[in-house]
C-alpha atoms as a PDB file:
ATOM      1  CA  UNK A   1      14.459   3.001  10.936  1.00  0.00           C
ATOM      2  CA  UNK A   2      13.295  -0.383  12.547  1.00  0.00           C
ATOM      3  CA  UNK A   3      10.040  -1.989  10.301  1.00  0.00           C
ATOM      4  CA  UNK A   4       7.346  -3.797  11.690  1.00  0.00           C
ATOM      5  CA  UNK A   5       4.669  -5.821  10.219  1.00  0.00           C
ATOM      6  CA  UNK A   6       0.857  -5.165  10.445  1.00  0.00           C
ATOM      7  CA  UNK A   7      -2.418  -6.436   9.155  1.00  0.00           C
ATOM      8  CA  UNK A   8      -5.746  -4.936   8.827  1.00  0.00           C
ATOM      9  CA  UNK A   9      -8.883  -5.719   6.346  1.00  0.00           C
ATOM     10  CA  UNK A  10      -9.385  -3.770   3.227  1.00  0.00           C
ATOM     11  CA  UNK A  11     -12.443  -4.301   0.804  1.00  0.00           C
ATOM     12  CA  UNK A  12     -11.580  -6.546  -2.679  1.00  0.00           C
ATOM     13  CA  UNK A  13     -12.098  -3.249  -4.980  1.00  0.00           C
ATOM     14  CA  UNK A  14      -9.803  -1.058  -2.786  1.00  0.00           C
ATOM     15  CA  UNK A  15      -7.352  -3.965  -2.967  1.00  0.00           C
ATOM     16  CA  UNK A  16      -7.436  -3.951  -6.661  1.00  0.00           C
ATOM     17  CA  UNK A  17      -6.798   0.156  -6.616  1.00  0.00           C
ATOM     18  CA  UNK A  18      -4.463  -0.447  -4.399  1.00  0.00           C
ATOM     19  CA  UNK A  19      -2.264  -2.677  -6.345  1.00  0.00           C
ATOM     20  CA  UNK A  20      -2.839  -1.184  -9.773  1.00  0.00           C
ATOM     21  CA  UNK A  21      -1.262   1.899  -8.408  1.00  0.00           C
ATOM     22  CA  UNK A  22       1.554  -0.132  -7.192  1.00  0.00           C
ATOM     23  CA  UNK A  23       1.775  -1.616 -10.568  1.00  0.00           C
ATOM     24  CA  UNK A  24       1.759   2.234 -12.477  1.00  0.00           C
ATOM     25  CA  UNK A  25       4.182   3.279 -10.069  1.00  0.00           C
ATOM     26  CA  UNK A  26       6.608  -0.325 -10.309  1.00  0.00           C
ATOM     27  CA  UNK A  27       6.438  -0.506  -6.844  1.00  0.00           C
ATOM     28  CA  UNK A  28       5.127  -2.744  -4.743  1.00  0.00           C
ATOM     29  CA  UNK A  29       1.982  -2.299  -2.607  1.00  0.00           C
ATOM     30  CA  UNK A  30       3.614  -1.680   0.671  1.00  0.00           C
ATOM     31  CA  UNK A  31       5.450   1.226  -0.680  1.00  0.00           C
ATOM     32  CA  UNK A  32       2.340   2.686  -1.581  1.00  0.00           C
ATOM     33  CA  UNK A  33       0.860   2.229   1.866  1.00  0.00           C
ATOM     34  CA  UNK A  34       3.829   3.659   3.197  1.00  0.00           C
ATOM     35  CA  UNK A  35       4.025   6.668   1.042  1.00  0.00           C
ATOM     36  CA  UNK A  36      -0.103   7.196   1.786  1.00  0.00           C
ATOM     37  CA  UNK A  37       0.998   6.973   5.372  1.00  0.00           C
ATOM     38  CA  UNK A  38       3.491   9.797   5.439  1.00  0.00           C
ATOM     39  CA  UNK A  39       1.553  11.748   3.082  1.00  0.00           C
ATOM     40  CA  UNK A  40      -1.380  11.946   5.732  1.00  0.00           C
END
């Protein structure tokens, strides 16, 4: 599976959620997007 790059805003607080999930799960925050992703 190829893997491309993209960008898109998010608001500071979701941010922070964002990354202390990452951080509870040791993993960084674009595994969490991508998990999030397939989940929906």
């Amino acid at each position: 599976m190829s893997k491309e790059n993209i960008t898109f805003l998010i608001d500071s607080d979701h941010k922070l959620a964002l990354d202390a999930i990452a951080s509870g799960m040791n993993r960084d925050r674009s595994y969490v997007l991508n998990e999030a992703v397939a989940a929906y």
